[in-house]
PDB file of N, CA and C in Angstrom:
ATOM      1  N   UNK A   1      63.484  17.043  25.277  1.00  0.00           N
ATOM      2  CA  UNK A   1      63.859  18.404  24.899  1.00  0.00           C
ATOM      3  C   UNK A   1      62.899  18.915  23.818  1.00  0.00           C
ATOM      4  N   UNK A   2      62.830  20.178  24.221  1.00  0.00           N
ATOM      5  CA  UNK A   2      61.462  20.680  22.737  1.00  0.00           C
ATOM      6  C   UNK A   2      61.789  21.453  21.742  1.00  0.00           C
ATOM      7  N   UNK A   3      62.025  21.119  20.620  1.00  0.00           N
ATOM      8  CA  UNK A   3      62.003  22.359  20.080  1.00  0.00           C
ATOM      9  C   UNK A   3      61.467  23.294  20.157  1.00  0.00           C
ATOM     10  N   UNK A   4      62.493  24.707  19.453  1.00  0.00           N
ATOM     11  CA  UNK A   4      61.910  26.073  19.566  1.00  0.00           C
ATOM     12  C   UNK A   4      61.068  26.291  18.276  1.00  0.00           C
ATOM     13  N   UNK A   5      60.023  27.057  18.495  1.00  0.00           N
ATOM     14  CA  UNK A   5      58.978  27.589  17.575  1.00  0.00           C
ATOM     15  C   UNK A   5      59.657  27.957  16.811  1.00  0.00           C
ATOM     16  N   UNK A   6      59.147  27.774  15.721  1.00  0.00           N
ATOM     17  CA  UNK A   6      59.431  28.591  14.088  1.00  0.00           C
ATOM     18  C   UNK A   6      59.815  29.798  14.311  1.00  0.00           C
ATOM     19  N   UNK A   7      60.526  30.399  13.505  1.00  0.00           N
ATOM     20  CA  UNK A   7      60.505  31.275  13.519  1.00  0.00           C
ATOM     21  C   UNK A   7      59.171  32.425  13.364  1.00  0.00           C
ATOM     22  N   UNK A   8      59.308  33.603  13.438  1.00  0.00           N
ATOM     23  CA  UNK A   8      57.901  34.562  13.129  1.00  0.00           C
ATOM     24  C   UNK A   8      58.290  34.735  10.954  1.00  0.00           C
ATOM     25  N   UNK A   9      58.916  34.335  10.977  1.00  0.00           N
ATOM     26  CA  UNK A   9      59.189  34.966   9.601  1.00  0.00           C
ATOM     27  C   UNK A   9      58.688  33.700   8.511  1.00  0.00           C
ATOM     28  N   UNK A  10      59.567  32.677   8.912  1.00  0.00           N
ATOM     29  CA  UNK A  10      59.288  31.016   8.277  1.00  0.00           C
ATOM     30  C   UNK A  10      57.832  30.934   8.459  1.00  0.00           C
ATOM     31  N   UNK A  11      57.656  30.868   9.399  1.00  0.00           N
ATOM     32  CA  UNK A  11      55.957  30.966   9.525  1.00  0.00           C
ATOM     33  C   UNK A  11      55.180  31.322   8.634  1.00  0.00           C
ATOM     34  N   UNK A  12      55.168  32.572   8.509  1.00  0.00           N
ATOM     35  CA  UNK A  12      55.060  33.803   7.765  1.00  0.00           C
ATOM     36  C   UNK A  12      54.847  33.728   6.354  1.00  0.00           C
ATOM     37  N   UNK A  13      55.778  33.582   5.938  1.00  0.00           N
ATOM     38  CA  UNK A  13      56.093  32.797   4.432  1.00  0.00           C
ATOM     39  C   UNK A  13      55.467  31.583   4.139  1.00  0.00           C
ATOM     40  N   UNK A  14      55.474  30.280   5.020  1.00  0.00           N
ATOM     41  CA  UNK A  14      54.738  29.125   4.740  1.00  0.00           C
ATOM     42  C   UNK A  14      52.954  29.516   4.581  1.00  0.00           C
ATOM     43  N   UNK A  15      52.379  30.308   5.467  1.00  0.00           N
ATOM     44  CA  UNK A  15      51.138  30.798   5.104  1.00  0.00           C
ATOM     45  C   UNK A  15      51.144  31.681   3.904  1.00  0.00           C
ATOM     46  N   UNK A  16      51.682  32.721   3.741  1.00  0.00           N
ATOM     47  CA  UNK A  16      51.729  33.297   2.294  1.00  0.00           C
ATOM     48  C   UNK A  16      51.797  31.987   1.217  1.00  0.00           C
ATOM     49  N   UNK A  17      52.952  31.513   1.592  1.00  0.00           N
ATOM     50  CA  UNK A  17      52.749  30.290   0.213  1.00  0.00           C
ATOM     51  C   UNK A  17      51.560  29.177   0.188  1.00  0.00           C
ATOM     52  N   UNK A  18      51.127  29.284   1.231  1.00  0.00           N
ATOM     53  CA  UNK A  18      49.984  28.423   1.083  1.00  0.00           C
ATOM     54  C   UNK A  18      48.466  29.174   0.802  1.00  0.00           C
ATOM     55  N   UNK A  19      48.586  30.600   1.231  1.00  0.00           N
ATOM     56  CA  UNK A  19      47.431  30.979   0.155  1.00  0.00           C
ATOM     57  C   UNK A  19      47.621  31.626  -1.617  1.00  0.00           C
ATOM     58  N   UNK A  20      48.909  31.151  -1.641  1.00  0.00           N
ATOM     59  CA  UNK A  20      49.341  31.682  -3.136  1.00  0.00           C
ATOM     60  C   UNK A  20      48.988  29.827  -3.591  1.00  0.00           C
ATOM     61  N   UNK A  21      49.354  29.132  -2.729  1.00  0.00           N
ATOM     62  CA  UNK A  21      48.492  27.358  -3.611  1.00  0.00           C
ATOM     63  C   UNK A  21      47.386  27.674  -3.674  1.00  0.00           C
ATOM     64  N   UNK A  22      46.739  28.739  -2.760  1.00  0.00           N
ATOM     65  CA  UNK A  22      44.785  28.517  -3.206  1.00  0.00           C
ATOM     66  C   UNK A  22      44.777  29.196  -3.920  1.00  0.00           C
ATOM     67  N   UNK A  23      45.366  30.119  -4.546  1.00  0.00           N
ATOM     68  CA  UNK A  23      44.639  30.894  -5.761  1.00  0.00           C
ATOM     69  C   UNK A  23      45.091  29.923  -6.882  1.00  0.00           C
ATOM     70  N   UNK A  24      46.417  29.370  -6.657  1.00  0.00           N
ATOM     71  CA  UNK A  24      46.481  28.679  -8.192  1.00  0.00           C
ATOM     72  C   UNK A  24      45.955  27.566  -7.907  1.00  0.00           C
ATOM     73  N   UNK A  25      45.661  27.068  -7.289  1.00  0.00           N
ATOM     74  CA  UNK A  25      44.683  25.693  -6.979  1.00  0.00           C
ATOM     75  C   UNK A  25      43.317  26.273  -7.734  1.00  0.00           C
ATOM     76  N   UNK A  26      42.936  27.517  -7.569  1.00  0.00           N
ATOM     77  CA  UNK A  26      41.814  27.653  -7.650  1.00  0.00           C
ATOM     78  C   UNK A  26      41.785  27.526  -9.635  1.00  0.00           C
ATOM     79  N   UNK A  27      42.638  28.220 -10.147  1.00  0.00           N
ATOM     80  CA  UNK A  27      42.936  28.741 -11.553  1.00  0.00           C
ATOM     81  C   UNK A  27      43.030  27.447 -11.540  1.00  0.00           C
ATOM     82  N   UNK A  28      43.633  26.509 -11.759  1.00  0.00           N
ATOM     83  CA  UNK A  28      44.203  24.578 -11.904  1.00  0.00           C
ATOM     84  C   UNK A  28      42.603  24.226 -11.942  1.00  0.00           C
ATOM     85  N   UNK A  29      41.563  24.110 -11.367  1.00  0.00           N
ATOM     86  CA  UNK A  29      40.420  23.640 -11.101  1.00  0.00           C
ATOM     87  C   UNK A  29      39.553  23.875 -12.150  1.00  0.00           C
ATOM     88  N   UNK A  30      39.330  25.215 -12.299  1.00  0.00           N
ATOM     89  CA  UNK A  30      38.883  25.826 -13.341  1.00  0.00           C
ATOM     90  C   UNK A  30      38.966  25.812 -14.535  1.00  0.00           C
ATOM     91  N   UNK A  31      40.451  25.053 -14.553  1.00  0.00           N
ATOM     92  CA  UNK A  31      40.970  24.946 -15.935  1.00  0.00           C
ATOM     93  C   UNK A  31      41.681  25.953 -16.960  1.00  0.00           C
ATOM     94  N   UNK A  32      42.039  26.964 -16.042  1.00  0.00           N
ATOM     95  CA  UNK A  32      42.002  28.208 -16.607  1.00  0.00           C
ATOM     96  C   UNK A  32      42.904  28.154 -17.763  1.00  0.00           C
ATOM     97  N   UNK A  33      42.861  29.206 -18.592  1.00  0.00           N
ATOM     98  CA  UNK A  33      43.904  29.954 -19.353  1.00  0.00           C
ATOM     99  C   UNK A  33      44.447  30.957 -19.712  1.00  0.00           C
ATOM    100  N   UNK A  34      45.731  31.602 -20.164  1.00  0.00           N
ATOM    101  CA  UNK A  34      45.908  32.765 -20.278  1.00  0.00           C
ATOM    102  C   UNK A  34      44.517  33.508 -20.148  1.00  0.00           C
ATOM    103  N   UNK A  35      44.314  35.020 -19.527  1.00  0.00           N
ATOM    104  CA  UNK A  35      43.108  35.713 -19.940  1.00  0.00           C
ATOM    105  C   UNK A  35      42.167  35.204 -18.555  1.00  0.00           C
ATOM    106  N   UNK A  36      42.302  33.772 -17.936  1.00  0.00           N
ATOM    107  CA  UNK A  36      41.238  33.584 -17.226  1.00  0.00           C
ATOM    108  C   UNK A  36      40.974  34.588 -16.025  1.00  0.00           C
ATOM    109  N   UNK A  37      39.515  35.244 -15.713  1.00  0.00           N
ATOM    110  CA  UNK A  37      39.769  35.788 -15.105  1.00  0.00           C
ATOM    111  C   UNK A  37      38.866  35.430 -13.852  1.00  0.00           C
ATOM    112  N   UNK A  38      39.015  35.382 -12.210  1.00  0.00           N
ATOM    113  CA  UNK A  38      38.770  35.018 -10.718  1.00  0.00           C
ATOM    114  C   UNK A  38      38.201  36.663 -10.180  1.00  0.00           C
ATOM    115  N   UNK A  39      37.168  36.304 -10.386  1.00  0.00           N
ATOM    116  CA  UNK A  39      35.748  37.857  -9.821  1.00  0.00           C
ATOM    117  C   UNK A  39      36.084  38.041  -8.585  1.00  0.00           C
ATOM    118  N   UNK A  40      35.641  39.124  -8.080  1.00  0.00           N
ATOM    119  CA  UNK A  40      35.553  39.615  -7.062  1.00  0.00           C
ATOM    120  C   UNK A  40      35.092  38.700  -5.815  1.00  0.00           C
ATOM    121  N   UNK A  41      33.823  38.014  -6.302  1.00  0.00           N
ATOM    122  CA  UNK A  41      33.183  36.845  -5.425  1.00  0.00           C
ATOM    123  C   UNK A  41      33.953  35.414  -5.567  1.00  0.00           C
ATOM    124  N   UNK A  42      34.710  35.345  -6.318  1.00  0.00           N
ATOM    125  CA  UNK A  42      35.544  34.028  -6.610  1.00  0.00           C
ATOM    126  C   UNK A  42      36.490  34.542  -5.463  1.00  0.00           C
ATOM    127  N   UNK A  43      37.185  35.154  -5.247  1.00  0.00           N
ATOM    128  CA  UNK A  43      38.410  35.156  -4.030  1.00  0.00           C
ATOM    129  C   UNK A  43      37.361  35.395  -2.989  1.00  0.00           C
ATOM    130  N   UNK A  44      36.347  36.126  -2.452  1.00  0.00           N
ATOM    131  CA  UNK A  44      35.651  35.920  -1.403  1.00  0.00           C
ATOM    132  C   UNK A  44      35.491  34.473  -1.068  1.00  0.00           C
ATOM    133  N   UNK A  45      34.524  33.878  -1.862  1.00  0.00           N
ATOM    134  CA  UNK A  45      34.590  32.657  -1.530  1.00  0.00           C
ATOM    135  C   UNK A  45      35.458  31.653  -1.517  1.00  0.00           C
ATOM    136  N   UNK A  46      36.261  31.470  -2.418  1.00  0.00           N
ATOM    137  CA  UNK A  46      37.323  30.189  -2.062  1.00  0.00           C
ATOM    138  C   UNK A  46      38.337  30.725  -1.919  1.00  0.00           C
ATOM    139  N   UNK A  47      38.892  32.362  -0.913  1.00  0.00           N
ATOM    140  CA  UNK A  47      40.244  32.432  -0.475  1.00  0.00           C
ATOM    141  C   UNK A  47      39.684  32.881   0.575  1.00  0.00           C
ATOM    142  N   UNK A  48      39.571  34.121   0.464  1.00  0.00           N
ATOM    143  CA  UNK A  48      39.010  34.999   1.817  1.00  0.00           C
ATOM    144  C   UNK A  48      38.566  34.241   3.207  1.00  0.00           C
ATOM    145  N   UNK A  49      37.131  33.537   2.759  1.00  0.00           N
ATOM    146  CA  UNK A  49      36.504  32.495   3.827  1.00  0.00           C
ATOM    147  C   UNK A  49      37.120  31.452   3.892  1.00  0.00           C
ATOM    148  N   UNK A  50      37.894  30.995   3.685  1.00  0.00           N
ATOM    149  CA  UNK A  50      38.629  29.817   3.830  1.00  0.00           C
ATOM    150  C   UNK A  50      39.752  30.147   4.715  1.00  0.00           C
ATOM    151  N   UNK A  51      40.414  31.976   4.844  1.00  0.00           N
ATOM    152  CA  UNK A  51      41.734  32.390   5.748  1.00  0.00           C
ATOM    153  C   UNK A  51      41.029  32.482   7.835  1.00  0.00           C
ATOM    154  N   UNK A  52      42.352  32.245   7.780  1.00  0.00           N
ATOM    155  CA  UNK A  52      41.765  32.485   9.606  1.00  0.00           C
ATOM    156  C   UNK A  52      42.629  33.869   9.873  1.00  0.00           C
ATOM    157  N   UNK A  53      42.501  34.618  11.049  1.00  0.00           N
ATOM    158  CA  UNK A  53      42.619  36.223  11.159  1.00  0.00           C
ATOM    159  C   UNK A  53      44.541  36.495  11.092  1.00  0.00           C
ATOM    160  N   UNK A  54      45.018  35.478  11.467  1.00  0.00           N
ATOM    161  CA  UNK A  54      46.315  35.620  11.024  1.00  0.00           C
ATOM    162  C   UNK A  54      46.571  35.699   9.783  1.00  0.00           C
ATOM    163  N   UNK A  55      46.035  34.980   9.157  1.00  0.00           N
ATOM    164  CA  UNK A  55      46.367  34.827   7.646  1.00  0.00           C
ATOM    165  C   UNK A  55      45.545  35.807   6.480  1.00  0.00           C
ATOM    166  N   UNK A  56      44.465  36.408   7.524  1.00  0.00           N
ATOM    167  CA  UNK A  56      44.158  37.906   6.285  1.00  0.00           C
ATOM    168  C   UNK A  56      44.789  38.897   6.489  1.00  0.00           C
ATOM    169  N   UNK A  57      45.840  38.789   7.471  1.00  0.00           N
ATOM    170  CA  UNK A  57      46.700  39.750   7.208  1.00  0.00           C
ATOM    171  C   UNK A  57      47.878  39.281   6.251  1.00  0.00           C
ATOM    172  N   UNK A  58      47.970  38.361   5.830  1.00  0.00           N
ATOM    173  CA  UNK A  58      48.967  38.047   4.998  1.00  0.00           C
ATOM    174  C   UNK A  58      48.437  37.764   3.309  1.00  0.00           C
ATOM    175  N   UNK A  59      47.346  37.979   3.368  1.00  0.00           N
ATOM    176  CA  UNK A  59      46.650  37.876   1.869  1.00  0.00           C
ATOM    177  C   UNK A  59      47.311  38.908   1.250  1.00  0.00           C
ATOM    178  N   UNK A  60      47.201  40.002   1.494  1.00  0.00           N
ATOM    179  CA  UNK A  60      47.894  41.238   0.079  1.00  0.00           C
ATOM    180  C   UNK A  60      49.003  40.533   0.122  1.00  0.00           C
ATOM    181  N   UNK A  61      50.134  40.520   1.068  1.00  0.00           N
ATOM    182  CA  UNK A  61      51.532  39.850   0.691  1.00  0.00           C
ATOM    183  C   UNK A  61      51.602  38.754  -0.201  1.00  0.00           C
ATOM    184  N   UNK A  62      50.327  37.752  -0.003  1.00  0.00           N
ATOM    185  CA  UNK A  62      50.382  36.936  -0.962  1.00  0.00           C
ATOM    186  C   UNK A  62      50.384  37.168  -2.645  1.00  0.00           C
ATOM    187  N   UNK A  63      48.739  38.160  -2.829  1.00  0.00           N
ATOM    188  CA  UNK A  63      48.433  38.746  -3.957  1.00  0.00           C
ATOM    189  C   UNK A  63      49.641  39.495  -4.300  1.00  0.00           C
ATOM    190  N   UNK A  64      50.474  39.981  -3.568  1.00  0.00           N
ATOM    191  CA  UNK A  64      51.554  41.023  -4.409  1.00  0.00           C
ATOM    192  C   UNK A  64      52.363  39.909  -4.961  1.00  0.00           C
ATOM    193  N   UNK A  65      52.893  39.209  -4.457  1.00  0.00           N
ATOM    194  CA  UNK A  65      54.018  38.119  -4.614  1.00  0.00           C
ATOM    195  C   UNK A  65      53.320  37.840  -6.051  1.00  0.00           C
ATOM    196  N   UNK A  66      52.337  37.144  -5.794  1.00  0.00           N
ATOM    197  CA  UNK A  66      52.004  36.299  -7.480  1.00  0.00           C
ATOM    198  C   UNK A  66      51.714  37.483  -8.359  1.00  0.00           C
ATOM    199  N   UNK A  67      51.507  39.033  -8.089  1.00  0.00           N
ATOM    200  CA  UNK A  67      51.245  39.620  -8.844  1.00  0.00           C
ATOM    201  C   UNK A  67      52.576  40.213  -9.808  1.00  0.00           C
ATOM    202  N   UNK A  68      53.415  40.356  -8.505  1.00  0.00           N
ATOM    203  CA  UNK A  68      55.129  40.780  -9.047  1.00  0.00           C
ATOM    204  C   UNK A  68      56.044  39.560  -9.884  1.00  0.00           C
ATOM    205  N   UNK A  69      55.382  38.579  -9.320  1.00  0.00           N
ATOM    206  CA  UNK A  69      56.003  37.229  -9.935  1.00  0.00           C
ATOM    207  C   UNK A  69      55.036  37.334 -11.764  1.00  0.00           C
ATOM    208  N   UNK A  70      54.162  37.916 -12.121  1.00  0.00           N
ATOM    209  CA  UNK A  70      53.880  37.974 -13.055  1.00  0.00           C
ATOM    210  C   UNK A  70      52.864  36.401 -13.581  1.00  0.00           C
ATOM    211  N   UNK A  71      52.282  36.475 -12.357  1.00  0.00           N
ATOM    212  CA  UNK A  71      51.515  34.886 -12.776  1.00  0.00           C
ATOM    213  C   UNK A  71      49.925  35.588 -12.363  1.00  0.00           C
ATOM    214  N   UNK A  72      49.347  36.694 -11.886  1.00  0.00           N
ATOM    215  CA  UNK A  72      48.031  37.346 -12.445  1.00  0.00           C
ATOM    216  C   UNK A  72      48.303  38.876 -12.442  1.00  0.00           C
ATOM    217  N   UNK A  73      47.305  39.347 -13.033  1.00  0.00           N
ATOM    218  CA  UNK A  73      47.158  40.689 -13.161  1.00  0.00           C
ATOM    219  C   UNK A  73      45.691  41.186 -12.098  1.00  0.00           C
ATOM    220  N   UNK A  74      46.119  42.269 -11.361  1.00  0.00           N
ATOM    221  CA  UNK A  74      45.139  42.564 -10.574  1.00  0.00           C
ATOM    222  C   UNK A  74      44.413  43.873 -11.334  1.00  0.00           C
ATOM    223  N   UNK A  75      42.776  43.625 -11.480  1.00  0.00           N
ATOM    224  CA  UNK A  75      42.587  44.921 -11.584  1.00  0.00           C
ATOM    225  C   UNK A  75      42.074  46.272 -11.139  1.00  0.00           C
ATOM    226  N   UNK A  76      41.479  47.302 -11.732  1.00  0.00           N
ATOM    227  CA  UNK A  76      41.579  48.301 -11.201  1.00  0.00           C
ATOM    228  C   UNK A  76      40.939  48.000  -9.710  1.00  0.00           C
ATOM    229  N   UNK A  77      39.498  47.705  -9.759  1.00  0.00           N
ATOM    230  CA  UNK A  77      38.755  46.966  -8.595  1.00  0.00           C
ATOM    231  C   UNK A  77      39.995  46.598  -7.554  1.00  0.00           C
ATOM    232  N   UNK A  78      40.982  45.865  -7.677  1.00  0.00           N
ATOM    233  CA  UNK A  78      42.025  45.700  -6.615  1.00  0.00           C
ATOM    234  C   UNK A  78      41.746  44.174  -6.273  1.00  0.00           C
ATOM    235  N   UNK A  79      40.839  43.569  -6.486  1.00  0.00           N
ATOM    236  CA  UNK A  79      40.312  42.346  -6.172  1.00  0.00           C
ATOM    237  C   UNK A  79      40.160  41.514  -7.297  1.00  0.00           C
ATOM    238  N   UNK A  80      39.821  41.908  -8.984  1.00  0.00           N
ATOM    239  CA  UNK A  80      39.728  40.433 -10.141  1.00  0.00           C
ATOM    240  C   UNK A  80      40.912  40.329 -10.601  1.00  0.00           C
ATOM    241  N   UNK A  81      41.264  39.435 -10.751  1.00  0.00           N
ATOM    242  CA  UNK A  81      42.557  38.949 -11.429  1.00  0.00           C
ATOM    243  C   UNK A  81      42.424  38.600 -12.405  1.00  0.00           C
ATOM    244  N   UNK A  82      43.344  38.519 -13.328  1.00  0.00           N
ATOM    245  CA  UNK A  82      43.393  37.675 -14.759  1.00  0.00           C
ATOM    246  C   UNK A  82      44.967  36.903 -14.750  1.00  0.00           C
ATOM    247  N   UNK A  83      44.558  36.158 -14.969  1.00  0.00           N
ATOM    248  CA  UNK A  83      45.313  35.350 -15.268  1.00  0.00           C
ATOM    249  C   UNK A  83      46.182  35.210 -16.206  1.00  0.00           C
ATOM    250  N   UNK A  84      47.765  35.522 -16.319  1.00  0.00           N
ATOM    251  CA  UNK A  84      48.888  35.619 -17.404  1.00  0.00           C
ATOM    252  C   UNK A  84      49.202  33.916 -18.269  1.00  0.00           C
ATOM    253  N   UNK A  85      50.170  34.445 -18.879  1.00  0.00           N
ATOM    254  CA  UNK A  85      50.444  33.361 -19.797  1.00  0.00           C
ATOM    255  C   UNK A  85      51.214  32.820 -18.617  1.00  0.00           C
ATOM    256  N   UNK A  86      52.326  33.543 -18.359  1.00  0.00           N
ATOM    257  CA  UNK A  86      53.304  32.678 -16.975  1.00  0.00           C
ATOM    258  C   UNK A  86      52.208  31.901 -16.182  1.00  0.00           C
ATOM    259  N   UNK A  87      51.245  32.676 -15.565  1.00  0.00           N
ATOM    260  CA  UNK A  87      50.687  31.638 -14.787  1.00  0.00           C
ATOM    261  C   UNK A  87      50.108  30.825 -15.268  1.00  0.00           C
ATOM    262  N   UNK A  88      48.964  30.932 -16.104  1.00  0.00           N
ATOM    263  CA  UNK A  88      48.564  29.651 -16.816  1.00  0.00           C
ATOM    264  C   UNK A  88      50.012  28.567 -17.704  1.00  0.00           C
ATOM    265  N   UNK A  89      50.978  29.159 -17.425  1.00  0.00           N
ATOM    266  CA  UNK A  89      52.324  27.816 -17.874  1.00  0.00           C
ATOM    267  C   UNK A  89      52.224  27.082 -16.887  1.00  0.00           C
ATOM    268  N   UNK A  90      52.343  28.020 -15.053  1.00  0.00           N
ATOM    269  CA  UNK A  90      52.858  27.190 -13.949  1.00  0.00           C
ATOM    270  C   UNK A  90      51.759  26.518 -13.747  1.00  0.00           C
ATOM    271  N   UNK A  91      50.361  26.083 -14.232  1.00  0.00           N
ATOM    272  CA  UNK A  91      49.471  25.149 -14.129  1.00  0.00           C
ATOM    273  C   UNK A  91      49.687  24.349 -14.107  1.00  0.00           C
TER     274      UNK A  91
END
């Protein structure tokens, strides 16, 4: 007997949460701290190119989540982040 596919939603969410681990994977690496801030070419390269076409549609959902969760600040650009005290705690 087979199981039935995931849901579209569970799915959904497990990729969002797994590109919300690469950005803080990425901040964790770096060493970051409050203030740290991930350039424009820093999410190109170790988020962007690393997503497959399902999952760049789920990147803003991701970026909003950690942005509303208060663990970076996006700026005007729409693309550098800085990095909060919350998030540099959840390091």
């Amino acid at each position: 007997m087979r199981k039935a596919p995931p849901k579209k939603e569970n799915l959904e969410t497990l990729q969002i949460n797994e590109i919300k681990t690469m950005f803080m994977n990425w901040f964790k690496s770096s060493r970051a701290l409050e203030g740290h801030i991930m350039t424009k070419s820093d999410v190109i390269k170790n988020i962007l190119k690393k997503l497959d076409s399902k999952q760049d549609k789920l990147f803003v959902k991701a970026m909003d989540e950690l942005t509303n969760d208060g663990i970076f600040e996006v700026q005007s650009d729409g693309v550098t982040l800085i990095l909060t005290q919350k998030g540099a705690d959840q390091l």
